[in-house]
Protein backbone atom coordinates (compact mmCIF):
# COMPACT_ATOMS: atom_id res chain seq x y z
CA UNK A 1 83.38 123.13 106.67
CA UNK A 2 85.87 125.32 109.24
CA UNK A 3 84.32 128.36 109.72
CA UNK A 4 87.33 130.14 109.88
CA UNK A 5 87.20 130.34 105.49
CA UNK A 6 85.28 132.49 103.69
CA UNK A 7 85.38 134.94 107.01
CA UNK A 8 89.03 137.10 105.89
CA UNK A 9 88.62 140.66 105.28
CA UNK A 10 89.25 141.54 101.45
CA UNK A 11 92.48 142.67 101.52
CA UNK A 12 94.08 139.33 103.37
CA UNK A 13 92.28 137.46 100.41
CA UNK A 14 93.81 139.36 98.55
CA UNK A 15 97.35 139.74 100.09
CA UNK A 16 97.56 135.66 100.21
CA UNK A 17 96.36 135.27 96.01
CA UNK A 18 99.17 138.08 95.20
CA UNK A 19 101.70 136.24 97.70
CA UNK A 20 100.71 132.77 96.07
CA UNK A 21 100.95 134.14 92.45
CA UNK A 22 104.56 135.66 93.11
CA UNK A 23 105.66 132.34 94.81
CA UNK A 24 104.43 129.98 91.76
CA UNK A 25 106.49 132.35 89.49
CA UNK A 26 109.77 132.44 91.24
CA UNK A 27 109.55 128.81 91.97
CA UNK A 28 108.76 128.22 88.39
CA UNK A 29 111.92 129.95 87.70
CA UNK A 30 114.29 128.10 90.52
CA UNK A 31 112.53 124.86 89.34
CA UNK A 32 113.35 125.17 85.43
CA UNK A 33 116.81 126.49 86.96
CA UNK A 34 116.95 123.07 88.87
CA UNK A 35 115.84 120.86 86.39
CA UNK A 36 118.99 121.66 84.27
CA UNK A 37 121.46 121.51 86.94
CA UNK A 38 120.45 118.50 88.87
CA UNK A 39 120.16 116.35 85.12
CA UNK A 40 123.69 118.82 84.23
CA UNK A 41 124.96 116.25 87.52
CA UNK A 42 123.51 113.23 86.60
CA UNK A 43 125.34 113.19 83.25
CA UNK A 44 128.31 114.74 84.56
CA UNK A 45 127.90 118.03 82.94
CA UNK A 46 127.86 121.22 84.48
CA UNK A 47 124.28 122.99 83.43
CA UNK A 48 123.56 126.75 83.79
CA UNK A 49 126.65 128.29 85.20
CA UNK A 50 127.96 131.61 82.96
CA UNK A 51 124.62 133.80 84.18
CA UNK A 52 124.53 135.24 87.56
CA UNK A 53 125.67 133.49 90.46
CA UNK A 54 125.15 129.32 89.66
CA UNK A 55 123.66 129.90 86.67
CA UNK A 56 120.18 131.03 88.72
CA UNK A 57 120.23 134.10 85.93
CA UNK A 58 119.22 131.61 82.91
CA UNK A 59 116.33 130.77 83.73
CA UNK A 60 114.90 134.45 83.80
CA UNK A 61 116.85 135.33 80.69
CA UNK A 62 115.18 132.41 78.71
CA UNK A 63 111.57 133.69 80.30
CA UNK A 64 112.51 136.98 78.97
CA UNK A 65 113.45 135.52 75.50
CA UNK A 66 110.38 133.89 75.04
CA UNK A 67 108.04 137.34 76.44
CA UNK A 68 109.92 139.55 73.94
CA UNK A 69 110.30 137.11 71.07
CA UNK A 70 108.52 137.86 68.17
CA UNK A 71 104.97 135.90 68.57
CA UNK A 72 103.52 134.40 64.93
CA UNK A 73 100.64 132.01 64.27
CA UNK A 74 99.82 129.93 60.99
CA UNK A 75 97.97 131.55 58.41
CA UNK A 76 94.60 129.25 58.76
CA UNK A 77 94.91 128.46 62.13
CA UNK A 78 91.77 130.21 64.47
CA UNK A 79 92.81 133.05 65.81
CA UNK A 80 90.61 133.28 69.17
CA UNK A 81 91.06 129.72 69.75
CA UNK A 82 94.78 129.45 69.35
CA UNK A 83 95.20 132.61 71.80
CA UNK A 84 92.09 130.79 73.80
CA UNK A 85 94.64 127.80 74.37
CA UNK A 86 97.52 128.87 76.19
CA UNK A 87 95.38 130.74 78.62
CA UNK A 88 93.17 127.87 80.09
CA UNK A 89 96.54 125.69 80.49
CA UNK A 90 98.18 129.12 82.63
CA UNK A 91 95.06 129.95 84.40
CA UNK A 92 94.20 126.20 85.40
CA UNK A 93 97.53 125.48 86.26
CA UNK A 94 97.47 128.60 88.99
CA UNK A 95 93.58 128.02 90.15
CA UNK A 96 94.26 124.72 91.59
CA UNK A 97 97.03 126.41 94.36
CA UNK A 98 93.73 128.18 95.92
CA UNK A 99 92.74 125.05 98.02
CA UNK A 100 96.53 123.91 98.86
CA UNK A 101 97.25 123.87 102.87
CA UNK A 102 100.44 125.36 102.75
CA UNK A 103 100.11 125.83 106.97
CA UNK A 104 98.29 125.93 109.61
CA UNK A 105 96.26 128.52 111.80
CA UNK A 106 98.05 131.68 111.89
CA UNK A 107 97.17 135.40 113.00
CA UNK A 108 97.64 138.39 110.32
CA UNK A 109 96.61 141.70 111.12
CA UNK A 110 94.23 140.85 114.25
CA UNK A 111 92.80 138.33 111.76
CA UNK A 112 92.59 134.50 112.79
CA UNK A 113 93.19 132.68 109.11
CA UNK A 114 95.29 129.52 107.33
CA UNK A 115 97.84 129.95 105.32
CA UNK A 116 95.78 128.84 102.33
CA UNK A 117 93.70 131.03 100.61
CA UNK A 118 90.46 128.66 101.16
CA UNK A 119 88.98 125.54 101.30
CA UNK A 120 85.94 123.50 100.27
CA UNK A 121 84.37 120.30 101.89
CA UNK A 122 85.37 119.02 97.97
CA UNK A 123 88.48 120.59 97.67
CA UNK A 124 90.62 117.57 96.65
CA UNK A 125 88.00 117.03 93.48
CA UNK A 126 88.06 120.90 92.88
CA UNK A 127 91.95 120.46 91.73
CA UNK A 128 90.84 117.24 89.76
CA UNK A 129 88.18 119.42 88.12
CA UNK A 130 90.07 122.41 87.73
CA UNK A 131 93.16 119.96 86.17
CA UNK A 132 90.83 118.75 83.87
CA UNK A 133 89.72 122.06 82.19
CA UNK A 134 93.49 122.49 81.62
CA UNK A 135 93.22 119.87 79.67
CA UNK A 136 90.87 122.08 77.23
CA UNK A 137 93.64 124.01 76.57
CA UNK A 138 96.20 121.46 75.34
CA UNK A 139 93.17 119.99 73.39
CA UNK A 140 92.44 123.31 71.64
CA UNK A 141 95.90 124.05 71.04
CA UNK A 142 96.65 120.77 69.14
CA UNK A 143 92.80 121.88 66.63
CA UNK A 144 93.87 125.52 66.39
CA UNK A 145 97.13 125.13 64.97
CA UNK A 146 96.00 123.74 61.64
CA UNK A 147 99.00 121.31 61.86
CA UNK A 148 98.82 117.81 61.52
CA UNK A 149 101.51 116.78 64.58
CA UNK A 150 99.62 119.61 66.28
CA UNK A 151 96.57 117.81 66.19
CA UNK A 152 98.15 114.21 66.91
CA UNK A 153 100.01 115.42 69.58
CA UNK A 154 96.27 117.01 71.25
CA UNK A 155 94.58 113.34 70.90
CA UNK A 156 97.31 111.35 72.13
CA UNK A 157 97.38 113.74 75.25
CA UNK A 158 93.33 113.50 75.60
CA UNK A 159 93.62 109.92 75.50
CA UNK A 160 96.43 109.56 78.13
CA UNK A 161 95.16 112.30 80.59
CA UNK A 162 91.80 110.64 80.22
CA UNK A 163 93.22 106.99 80.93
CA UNK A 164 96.11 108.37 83.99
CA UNK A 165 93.06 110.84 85.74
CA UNK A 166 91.14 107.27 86.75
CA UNK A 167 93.78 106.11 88.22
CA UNK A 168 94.86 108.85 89.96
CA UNK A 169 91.32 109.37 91.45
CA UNK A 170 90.61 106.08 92.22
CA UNK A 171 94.29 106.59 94.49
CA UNK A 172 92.62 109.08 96.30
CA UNK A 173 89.24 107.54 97.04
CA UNK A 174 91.14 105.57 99.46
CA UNK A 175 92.75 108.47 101.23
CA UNK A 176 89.32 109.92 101.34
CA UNK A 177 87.84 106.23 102.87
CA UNK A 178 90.94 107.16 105.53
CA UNK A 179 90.46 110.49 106.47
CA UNK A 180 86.73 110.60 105.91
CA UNK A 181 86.88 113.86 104.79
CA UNK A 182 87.54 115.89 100.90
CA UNK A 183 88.79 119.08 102.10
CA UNK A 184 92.48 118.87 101.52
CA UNK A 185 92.92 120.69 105.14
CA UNK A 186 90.95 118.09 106.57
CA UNK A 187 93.17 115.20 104.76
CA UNK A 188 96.37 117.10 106.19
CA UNK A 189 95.23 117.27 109.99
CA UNK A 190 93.67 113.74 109.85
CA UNK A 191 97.46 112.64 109.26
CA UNK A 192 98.44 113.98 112.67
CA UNK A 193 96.00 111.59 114.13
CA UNK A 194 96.89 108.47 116.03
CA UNK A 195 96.01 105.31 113.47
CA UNK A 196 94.66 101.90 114.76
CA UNK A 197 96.16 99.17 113.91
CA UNK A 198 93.96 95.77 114.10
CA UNK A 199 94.83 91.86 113.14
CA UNK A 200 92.45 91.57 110.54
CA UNK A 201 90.87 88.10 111.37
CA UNK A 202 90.56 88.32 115.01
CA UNK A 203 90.06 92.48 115.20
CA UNK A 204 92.57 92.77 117.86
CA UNK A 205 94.07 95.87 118.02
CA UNK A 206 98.14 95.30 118.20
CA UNK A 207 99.74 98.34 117.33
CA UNK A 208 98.73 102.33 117.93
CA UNK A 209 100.56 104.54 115.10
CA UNK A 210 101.69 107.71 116.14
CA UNK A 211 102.51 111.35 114.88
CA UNK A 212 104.87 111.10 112.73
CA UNK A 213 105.50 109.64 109.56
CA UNK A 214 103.95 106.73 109.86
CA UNK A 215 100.71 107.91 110.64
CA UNK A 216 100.89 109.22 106.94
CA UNK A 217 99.01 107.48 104.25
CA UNK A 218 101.90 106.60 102.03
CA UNK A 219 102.48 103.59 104.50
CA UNK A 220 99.08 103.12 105.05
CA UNK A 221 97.54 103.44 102.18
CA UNK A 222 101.26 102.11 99.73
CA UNK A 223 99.40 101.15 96.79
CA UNK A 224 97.55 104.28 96.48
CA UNK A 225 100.65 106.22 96.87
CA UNK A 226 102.47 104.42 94.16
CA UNK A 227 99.44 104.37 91.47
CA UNK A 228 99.11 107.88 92.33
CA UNK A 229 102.91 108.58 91.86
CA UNK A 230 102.79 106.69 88.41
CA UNK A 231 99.57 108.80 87.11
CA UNK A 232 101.01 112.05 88.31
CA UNK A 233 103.78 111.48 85.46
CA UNK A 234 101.46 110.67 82.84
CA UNK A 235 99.22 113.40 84.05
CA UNK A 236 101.60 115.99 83.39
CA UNK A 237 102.89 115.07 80.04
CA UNK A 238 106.51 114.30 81.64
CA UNK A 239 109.08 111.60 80.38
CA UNK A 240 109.11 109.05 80.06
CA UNK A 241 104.94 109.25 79.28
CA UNK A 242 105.81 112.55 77.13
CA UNK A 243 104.29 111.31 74.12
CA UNK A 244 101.81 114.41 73.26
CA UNK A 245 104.55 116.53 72.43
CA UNK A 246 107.65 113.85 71.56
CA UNK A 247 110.34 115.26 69.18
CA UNK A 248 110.56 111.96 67.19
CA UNK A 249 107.13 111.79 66.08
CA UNK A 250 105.59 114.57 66.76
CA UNK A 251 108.35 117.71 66.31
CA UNK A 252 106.86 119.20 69.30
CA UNK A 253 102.95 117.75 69.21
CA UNK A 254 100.61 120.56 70.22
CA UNK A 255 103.42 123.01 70.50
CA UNK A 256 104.37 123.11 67.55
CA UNK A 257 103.15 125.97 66.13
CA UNK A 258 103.10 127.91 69.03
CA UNK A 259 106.23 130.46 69.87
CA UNK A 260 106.71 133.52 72.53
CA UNK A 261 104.69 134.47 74.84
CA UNK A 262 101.81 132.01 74.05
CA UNK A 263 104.51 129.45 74.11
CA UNK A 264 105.59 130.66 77.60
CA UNK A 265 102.33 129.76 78.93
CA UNK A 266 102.50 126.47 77.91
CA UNK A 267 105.66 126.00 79.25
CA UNK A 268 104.76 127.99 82.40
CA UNK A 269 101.72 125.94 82.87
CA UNK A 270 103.78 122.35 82.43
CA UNK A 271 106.03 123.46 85.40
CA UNK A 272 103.14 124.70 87.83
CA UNK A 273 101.31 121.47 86.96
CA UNK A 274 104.70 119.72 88.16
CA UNK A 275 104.37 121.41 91.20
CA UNK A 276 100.50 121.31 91.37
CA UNK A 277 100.47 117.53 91.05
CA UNK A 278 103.38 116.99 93.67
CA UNK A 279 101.61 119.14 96.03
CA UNK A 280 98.70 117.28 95.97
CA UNK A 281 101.03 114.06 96.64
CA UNK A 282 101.87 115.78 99.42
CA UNK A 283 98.77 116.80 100.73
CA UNK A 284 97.31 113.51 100.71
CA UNK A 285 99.64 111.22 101.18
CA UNK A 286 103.11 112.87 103.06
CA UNK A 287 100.97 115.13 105.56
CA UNK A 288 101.00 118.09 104.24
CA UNK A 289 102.50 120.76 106.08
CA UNK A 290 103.15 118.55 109.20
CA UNK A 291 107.10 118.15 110.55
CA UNK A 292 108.31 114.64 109.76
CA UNK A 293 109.44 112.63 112.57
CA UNK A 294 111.49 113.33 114.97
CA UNK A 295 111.63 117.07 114.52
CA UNK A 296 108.22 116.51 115.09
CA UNK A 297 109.56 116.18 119.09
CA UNK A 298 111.79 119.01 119.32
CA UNK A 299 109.80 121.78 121.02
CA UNK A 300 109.31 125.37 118.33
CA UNK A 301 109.42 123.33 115.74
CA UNK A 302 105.35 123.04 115.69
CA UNK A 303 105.03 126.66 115.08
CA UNK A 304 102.52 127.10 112.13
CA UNK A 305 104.55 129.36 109.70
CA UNK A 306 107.05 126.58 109.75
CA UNK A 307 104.04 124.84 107.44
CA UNK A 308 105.30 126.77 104.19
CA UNK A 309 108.98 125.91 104.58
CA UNK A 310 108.34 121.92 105.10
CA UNK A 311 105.33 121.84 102.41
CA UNK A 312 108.31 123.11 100.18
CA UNK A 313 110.75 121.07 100.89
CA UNK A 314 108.68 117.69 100.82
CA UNK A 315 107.48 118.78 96.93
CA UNK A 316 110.63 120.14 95.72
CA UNK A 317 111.59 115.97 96.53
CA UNK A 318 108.72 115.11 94.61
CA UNK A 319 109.48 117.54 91.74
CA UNK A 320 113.36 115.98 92.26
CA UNK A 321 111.87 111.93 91.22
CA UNK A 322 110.03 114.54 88.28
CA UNK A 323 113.71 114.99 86.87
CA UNK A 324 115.51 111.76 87.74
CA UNK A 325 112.86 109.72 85.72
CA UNK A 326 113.50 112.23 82.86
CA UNK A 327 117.40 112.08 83.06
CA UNK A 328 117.27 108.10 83.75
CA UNK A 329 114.23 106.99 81.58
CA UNK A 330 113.64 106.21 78.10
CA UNK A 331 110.45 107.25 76.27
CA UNK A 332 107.44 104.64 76.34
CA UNK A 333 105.95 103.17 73.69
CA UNK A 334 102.56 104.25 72.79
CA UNK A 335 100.84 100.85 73.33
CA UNK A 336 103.15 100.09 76.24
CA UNK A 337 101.89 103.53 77.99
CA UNK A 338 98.23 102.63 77.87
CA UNK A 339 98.81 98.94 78.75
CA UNK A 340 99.89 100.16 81.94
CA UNK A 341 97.45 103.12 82.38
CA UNK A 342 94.14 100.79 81.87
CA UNK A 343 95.43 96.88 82.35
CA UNK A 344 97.28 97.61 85.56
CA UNK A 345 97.13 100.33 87.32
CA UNK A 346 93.14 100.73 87.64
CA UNK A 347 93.19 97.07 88.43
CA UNK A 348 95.17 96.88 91.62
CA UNK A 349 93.65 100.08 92.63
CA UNK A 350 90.27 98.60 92.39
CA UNK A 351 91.46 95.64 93.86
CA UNK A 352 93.03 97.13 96.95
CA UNK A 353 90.19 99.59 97.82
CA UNK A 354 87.96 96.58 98.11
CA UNK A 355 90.10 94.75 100.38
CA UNK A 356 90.70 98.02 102.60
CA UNK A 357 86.60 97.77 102.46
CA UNK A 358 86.31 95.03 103.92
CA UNK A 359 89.49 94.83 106.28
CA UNK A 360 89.62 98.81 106.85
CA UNK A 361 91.85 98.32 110.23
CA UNK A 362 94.35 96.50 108.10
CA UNK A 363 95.08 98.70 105.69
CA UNK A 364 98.77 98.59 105.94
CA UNK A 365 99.16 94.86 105.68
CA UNK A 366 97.05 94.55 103.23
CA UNK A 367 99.09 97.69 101.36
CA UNK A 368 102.34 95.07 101.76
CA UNK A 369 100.44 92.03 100.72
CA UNK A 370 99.29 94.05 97.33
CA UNK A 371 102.61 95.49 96.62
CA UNK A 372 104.49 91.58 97.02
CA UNK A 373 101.25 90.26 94.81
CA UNK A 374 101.97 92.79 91.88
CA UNK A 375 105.82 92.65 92.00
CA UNK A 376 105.84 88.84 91.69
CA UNK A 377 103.35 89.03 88.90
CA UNK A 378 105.59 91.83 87.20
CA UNK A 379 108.68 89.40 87.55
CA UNK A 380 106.96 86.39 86.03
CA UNK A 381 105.51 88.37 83.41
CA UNK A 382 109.18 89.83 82.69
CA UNK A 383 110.47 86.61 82.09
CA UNK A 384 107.77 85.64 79.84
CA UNK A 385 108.94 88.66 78.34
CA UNK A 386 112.61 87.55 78.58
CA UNK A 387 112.12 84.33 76.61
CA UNK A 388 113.52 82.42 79.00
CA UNK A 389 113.19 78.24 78.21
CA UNK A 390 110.27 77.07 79.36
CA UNK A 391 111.65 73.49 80.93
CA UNK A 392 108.26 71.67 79.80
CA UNK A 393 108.19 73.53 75.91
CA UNK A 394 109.87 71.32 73.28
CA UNK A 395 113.27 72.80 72.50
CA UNK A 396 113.65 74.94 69.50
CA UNK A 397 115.68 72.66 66.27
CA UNK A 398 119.34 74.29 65.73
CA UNK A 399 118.55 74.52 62.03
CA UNK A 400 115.20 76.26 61.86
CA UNK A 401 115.57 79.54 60.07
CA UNK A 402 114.52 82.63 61.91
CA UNK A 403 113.37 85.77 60.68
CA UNK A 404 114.02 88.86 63.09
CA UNK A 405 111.83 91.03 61.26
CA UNK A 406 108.74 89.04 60.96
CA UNK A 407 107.14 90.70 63.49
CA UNK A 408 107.40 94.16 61.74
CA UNK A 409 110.26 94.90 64.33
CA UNK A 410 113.77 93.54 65.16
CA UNK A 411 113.47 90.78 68.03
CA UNK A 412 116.52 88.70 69.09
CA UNK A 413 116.59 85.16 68.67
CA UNK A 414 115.73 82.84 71.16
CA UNK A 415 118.47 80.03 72.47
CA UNK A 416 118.97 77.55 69.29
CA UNK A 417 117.71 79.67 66.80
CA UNK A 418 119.92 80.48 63.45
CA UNK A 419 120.02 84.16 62.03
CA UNK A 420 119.68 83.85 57.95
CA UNK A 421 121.97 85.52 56.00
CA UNK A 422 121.67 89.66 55.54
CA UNK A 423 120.17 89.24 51.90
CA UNK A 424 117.80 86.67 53.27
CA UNK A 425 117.12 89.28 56.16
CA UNK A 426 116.06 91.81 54.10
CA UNK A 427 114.36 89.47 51.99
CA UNK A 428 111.98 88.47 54.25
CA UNK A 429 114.01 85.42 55.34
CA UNK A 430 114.38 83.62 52.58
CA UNK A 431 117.44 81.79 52.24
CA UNK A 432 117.20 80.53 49.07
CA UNK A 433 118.85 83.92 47.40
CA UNK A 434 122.01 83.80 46.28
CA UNK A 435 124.31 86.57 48.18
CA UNK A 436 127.54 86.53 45.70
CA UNK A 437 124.77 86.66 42.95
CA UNK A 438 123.43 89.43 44.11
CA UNK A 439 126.48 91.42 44.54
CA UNK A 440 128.12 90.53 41.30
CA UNK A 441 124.57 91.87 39.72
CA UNK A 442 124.83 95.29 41.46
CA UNK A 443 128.91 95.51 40.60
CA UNK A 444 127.55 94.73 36.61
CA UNK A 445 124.71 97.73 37.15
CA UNK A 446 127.58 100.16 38.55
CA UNK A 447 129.79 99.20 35.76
C-alpha cells in the first residue's frame, strides 16, 4: 500500500471525515431535490417549484418534517432493536465514502495527502463488506416492527441483496484481474494506463489504447460494467427491483412502522447508498477522478483538485439512469427479479471472466462477442415469449375453446384461438352454461 495513508496529522483526518460528512448531506438534499424535478420533466410536470429558488427549499423542509415529527413505535415491537435498525443502514451507508478516490495527490497545510480519507490494499471489498452490514439494518427493521409486511418486506430484501451482491462481485473480480490491484486508488490510476490490445489467436499486438476513455474498463471489461449496472439497482432497493418495500403488497415493507427521525435514516441511508453504489461504478469502471477525453489534452485541466468536480459529475449521471429507470420502468415481478439475478446474470459473468482468463489481451472483443451472444439469446427467448407461430408446430383448430385464466392469470390468446363467453370465463371455461339463463335467474333473485 502507498505510504502516503495512514501518515496525515489528526486534524487533516479529521478535516477530510467532517468535509465528507457535510458533502453526503447536502448532496443527499440536491439529489432528493433532483429526483423530483428531473421525473417532474419526464412526465411533463413541473416538481418542486413554490420553496426557495427552483424548488431547492423542499427538500430541506421535508428533512425538517421528518426530524421534528412526532417519532412512535408499535407497542410489542423491541425497543433497542427497532432504534438498533435505522442506525446500521445511516452509519453503513456513510462508512463506505472513507475509501472513495475523490482526487488525486494534493498538498494541505505543508501536508502531502489524497483527497480521500484512506485506503486499503482491499478497499473495493471493504465497501462490499461494509454494504453488507447495512443490510443488518433493513433485516432488523423488518423483525423489530412486529408487523407482518414489515417482516416480508425484510426477507424479500435479504433474499435479493443476497442474490444481486454475487453478481455485482463477480463484476468486479474482473476489474481486479485488469488492474491487478483492490485498492480503489489503485483501480483509478491503473485506468490512466496505456492498454494492450492483442489478436487473440496469433498474440499480435494491433492496437495500443490510450488515456482517455477508452482505456477505461467499461469498454474493456462491457459485460462487467453492465452486470454491475443491473445489480447496483437491485442492490439498492430501487425501481423497478423495489420489491422490499412495494406499496401494493407490502404498504411500505420494512418501513412500515417506522416514522420521523428513525424514518429519516432510512431514507437518508437509501440516497447515500444511491450515491455509494454509483461511486463505486465510477471508481472501477469510468476512471474515477480522471478527465474524460479530450479535456484530458487541454493543458490545467490535470490539476488534482479538479478530481472532486469530475468524480461528481460522472455519478450524478449514474444517479440520473437511478431516476430514469424509476420514471420509465414498471415494477418486476417477484419470480421475474430472481430469474434474472441467479439464471442470468451470474452466468454470463462467470462465463466471460473465464474467457478473459484465458484470452486476457482480448478482453474487449471478447466483451463485444458476449454482449451480441446474450442479446440474440434475449431476442429468441422474447419471441418464445411472444408466441409467435412456430412454422414446424401444428396450427392451433379455430374452434378449440380457450380459457385465459387457466393459468391462474390472464394470458392473451394465441392466433386461431376462440375466447368463451364471459359466464364461461368466469366459470372456468366452460361453455356449456347458459348466459340468458343465468341472467334471467339473478333478475328473479332481485325481484
Amino acid at each position: 500500500m502507498n505510504p502516503i495513508f495512514f501518515q496525515d496529522p489528526w486534524w487533516l483526518v479529521l478535516t477530510k471525515v467532517l468535509v465528507l460528512f457535510v458533502v453526503l448531506l447536502l448532496w443527499t438534499i440536491f439529489n432528493v431535490w433532483y429526483e423530483r424535478r428531473l421525473v417532474g420533466k419526464m412526465q411533463h410536470r413541473l416538481g418542486p417549484i413554490m420553496n426557495g429558488p427552483f424548488g431547492l427549499g423542499q427538500a430541506l423542509a421535508d428533512g425538517a418534517k421528518l426530524i421534528f415529527k412526532e417519532d412512535f413505535r408499535p407497542k410489542k415491537a423491541d425497543p433497542f432493536i427497532f432504534n438498533l435498525a435505522p442506525l446500521l443502514a445511516g452509519m453503513a451507508a456513510f462508512t463506505t465514502w472513507t475509501v472513495m478516490p475523490l482526487g488525486g495527490t494534493v498538498t494541505i497545510g505543508g501536508h502531502e495527502t489524497r483527497l480521500q480519507v484512506t485506503d486499503l490494499p482491499v478497499a473495493a471489498l471493504f465497501v462490499m463488506a461494509i454494504a453488507s452490514i447495512g443490510i443488518y439494518g433493513i433485516v432488523l427493521a423488518g423483525w423489530a416492527g412486529n408487523s407482518s409486511y414489515s417482516f416480508l418486506g425484510s426477507i424479500r430484501s435479504t433474499a435479493q441483496m443476497i442474490s444481486y451482491e454475487l453478481s455485482m462481485g463477480l463484476a468486479m473480480v474482473g476489474v481486479f484481474m485488469m488492474a491487478g490491484t483492490m485498492s480503489t486508488y489503485g483501480i483509478v490510476e491503473a485506468q490512466n494506463q496505456p492498454i494492450p490490445f492483442a489478436n487473440p489467436f496469433t498474440g499480435e499486438l494491433f492496437m495500443n489504447g490510450e488515456h482517455g476513455i477508452m482505456g477505461w474498463y467499461w469498454f474493456l471489461l462491457f459485460p462487467c460494467f453492465v452486470v454491475y449496472a443491473i445489480a447496483m439497482v437491485g442492490e439498492t432497493n430501487r425501481a423497478p427491483f423495489d420489491l422490499p418495500e412495494c406499496e401494493s403488497e407490502l404498504v411500505s415493507g420494512y418501513l412500515t412502522e417506522y416514522s420521523g427521525f428513525r424514518y429519516a435514516m432510512f431514507f437518508l441511508a437509501e440516497y447515500i447508498n444511491m450515491a455509494t453504489v454509483s461511486a463505486m461504478c465510477t471508481t472501477l469502471f469510468l476512471g474515477g477522478y480522471l478527465m474524460p477525453w479530450p479535456l484530458n489534452l487541454i493543458p490545467g485541466f490535470d490539476n488534482p483538485w479538479l478530481g472532486p468536480i469530475v468524480f461528481i459529475v460522472k455519478t450524478q449521471l449514474l444517479l440520473s439512469v437511478f431516476v430514469w429507470l424509476r420514471g420509465t420502468l414498471p415494477r418486476f415481478r417477484y419470480d421475474q427479479f430472481m430469474n434474472l439475478g441467479w439464471k442470468y446474470l451470474i452466468e454470463i459473468v462467470l462465463v466471460y471472466l473465464v474467457l478473459v482468463m484465458i484470452f486476457p489481451s482480448a478482453s474487449a472483443l471478447l466483451g463485444v462477442l458476449v454482449t451480441i451472444a446474450v442479446l440474440g439469446l434475449i431476442a429468441m427467448k422474447r419471441r418464445t415469449d411472444l408466441g409467435e407461430p412456430d412454422p414446424e408446430a401444428p396450427p392451433v383448430a379455430s374452434d378449440e375453446p380457450f380459457d385465459p385464466f387457466a393459468g391462474g392469470y390472464p394470458v392473451p390468446p394465441r392466433p386461431g384461438q376462440r375466447i368463451p363467453e364471459l359466464a364461461g370465463v368466469v366459470a372456468g371455461g366452460h361453455e356449456d352454461i347458459d348466459v340468458e339463463a343465468s341472467e334471467d335467474a339473478g333478475k328473479k333473485e332481485e325481484a
